[in-house]
C-alpha atoms as a PDB file:
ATOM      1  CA  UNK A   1      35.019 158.001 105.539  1.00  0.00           C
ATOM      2  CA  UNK A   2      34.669 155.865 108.827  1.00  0.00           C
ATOM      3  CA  UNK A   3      35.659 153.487 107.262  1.00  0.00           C
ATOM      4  CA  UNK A   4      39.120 154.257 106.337  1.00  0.00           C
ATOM      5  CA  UNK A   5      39.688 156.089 109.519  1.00  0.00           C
ATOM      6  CA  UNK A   6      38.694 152.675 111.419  1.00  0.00           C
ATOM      7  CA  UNK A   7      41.250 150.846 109.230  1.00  0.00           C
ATOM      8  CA  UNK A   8      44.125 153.112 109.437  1.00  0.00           C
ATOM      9  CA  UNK A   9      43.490 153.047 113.052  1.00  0.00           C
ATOM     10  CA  UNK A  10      43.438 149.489 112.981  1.00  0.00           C
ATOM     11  CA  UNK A  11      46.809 149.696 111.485  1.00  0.00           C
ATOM     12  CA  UNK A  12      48.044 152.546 113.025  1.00  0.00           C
ATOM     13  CA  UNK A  13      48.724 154.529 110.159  1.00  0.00           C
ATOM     14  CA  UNK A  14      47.721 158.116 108.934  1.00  0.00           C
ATOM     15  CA  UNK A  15      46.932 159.291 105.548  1.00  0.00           C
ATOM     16  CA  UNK A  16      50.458 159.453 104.318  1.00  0.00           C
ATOM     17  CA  UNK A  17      51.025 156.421 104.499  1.00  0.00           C
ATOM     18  CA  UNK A  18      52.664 155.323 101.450  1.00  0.00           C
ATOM     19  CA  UNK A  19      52.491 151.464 100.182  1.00  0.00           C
ATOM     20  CA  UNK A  20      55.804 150.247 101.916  1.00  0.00           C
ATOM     21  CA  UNK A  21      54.769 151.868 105.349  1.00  0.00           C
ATOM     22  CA  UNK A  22      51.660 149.716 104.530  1.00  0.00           C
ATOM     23  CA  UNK A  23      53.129 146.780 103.880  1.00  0.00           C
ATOM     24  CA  UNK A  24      56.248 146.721 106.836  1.00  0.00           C
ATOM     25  CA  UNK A  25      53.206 147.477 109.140  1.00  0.00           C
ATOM     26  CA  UNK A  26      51.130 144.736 108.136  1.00  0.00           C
ATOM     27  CA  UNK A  27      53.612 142.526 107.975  1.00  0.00           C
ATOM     28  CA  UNK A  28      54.802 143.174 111.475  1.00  0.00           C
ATOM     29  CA  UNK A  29      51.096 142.697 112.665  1.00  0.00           C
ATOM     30  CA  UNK A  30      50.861 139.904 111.079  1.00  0.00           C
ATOM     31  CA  UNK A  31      53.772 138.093 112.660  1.00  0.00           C
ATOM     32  CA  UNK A  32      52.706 138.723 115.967  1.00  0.00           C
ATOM     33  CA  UNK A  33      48.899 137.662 115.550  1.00  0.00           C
ATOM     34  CA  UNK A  34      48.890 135.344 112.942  1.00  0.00           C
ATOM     35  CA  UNK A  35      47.097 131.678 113.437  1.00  0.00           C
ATOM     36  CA  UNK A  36      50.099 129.363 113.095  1.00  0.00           C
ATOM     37  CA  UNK A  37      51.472 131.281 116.377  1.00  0.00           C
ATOM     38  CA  UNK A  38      48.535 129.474 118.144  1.00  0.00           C
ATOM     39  CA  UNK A  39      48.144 125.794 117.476  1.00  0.00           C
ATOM     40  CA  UNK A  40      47.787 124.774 120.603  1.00  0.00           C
ATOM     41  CA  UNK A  41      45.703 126.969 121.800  1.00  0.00           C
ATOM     42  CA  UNK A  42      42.331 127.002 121.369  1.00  0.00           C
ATOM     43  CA  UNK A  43      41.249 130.165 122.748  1.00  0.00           C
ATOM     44  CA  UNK A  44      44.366 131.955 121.702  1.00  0.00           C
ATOM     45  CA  UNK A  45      43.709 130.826 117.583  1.00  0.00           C
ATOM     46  CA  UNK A  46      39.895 131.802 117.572  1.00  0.00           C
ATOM     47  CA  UNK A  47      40.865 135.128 118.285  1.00  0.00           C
ATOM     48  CA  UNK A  48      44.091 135.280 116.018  1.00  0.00           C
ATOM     49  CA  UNK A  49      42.264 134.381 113.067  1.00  0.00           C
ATOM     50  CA  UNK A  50      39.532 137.145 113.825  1.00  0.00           C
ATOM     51  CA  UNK A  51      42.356 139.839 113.563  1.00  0.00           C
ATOM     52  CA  UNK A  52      44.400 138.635 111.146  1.00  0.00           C
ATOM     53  CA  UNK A  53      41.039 138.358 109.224  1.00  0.00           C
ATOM     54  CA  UNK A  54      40.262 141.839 110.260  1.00  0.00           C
ATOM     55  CA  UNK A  55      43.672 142.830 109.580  1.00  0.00           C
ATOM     56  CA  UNK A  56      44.293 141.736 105.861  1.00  0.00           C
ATOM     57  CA  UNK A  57      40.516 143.071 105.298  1.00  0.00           C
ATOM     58  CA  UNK A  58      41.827 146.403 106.483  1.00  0.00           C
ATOM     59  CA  UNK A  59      45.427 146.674 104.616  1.00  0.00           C
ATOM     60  CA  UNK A  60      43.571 145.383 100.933  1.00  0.00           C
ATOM     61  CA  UNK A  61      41.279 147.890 101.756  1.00  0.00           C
ATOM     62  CA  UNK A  62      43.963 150.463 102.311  1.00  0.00           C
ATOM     63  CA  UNK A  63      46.197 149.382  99.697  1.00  0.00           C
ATOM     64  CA  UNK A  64      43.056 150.267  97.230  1.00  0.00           C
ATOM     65  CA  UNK A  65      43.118 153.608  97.865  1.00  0.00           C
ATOM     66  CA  UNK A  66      46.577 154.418  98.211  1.00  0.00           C
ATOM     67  CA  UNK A  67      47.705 157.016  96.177  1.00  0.00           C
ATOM     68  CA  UNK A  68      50.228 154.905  94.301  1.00  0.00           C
ATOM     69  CA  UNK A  69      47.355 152.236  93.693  1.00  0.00           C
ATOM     70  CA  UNK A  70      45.086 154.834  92.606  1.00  0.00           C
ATOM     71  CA  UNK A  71      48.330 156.451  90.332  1.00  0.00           C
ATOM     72  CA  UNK A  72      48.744 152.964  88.405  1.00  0.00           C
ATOM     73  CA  UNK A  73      45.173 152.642  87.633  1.00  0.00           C
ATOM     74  CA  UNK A  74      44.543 155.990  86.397  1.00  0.00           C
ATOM     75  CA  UNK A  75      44.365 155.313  82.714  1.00  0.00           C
ATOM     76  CA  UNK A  76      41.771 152.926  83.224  1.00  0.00           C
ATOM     77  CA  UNK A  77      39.940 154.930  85.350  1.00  0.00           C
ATOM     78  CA  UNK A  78      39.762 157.696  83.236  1.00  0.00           C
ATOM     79  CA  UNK A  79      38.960 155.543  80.494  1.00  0.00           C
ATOM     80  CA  UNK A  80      35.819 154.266  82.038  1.00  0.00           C
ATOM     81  CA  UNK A  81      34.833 157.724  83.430  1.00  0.00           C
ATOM     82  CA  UNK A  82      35.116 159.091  79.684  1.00  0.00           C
ATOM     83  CA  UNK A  83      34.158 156.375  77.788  1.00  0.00           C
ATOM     84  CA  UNK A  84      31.449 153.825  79.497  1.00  0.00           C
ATOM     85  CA  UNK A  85      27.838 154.595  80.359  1.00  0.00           C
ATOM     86  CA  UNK A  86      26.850 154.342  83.717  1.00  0.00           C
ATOM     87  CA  UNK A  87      24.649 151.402  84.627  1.00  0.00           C
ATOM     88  CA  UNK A  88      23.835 151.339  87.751  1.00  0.00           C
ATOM     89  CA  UNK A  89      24.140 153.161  91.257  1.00  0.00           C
ATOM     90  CA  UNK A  90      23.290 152.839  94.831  1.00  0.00           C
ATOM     91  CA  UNK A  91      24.277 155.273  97.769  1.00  0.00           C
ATOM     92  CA  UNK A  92      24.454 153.822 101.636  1.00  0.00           C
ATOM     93  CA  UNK A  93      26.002 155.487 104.390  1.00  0.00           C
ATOM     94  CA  UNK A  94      28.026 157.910 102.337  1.00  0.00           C
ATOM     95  CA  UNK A  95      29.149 155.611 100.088  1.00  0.00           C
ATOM     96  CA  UNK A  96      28.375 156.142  96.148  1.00  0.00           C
ATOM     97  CA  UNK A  97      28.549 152.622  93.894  1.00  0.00           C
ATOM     98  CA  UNK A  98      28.847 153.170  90.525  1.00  0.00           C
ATOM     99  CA  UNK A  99      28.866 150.730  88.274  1.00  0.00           C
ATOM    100  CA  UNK A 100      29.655 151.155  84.766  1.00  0.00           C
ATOM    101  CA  UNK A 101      28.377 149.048  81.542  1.00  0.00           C
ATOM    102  CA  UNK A 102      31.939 147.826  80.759  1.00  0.00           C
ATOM    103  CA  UNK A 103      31.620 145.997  84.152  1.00  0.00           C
ATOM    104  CA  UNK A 104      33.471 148.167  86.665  1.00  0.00           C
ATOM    105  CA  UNK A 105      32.288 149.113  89.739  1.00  0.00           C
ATOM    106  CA  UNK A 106      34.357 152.098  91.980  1.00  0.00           C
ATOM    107  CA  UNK A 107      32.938 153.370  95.426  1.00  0.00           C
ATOM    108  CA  UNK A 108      33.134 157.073  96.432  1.00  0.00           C
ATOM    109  CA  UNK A 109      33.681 157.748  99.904  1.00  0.00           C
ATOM    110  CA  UNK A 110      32.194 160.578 102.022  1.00  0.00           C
ATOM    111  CA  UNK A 111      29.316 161.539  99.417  1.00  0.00           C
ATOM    112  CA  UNK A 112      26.633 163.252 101.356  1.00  0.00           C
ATOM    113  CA  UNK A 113      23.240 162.435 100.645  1.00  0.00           C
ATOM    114  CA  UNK A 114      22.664 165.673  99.415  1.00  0.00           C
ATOM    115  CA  UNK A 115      24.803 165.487  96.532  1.00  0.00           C
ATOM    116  CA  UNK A 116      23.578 162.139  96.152  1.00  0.00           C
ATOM    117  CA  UNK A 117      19.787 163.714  95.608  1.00  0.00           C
ATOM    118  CA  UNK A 118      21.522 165.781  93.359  1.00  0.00           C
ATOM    119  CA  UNK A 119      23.256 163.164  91.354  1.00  0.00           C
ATOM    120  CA  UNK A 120      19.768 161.139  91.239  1.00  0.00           C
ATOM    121  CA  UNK A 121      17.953 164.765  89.929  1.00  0.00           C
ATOM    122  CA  UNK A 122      20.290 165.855  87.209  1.00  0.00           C
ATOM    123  CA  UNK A 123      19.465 165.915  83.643  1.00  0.00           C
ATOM    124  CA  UNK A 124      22.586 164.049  83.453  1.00  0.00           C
ATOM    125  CA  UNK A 125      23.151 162.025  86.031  1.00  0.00           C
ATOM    126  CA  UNK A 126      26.751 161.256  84.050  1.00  0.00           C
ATOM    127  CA  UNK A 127      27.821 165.063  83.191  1.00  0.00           C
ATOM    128  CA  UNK A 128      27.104 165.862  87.284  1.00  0.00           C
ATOM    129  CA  UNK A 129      29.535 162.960  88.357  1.00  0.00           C
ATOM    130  CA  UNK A 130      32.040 164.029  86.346  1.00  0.00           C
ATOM    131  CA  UNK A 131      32.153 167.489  87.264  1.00  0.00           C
ATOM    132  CA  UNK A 132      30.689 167.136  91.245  1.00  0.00           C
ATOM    133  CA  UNK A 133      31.794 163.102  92.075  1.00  0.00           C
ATOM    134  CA  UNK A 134      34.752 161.994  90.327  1.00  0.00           C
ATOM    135  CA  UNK A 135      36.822 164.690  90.827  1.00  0.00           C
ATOM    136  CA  UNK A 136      35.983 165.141  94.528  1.00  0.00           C
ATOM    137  CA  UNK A 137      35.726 162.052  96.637  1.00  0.00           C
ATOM    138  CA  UNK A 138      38.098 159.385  97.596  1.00  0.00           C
ATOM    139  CA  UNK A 139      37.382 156.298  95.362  1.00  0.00           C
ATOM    140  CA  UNK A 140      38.138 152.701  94.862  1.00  0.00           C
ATOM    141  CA  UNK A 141      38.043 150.095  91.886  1.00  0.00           C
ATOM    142  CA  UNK A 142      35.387 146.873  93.509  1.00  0.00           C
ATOM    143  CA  UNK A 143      35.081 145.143  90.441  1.00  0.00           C
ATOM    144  CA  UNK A 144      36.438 144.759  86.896  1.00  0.00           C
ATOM    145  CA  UNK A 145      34.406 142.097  85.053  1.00  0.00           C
ATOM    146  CA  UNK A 146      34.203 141.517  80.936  1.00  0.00           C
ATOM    147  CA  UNK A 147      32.601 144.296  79.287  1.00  0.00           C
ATOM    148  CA  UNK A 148      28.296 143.837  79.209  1.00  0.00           C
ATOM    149  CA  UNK A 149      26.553 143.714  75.755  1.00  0.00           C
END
């Protein structure tokens, strides 16, 4: 979750920000700090690149978990929650990696590592996400790949 606070800070936005606030405010920061603004100065286009890097890293980010990002991929989503085994995991710093054997990969956000103990300890490590993880934490798509066989 410290995450997407840092990055809506970044862009100084809150959580209702919808995708055209996202976009008009990204844009505008991009206008002022981006790299082309710079060419002659050195010192001046070292740093403009790091925060237009830091800045397009943050509004993909947010963009990803938008709710009207997360609305348009919702059939998909539910179809590899319902239908694909999971086949792999990994938690770090509250953040739960799924990965699922018809190559997508979605991060939770704010998953304590209790839950996460739980998760690991369930009969059903699959049945528990879909009633305690899905449903509950913020999530993201990472990767879509060709189905594994």
């Amino acid at each position: 979750m410290k995450k997407i606070t840092d990055y809506r800070n970044l862009l100084q936005v809150d959580k209702s920000a919808d995708l055209s606030t996202l976009k008009t405010v990204y844009r505008q920061i991009m206008k002022e700090c981006h790299p082309d603004k710079f060419v002659n100065d050195e010192p001046g286009l070292i740093a403009a690149e790091a925060k237009s890097k830091e800045m397009i890293e943050a509004y993909h980010f947010l963009v990803s978990i938008c709710p009207e990002t997360l609305d348009k991929q919702r059939p998909v989503y539910k179809n590899t929650i319902d239908t694909s085994v999971i086949l792999d995991f990994d938690w770090k710093a509250q953040v739960m990696t799924i990965t699922f054997l018809d190559g997508s990969q979605y991060e939770y956000f704010g998953v304590p590592r209790n839950e996460y103990v739980k998760f690991i300890n369930a009969d059903s490590p699959a049945r528990f996400a879909k009633r305690h993880i899905y449903p509950k934490y913020t999530y993201r798509n990472v990767l879509k790949t060709t189905a594994a066989v």
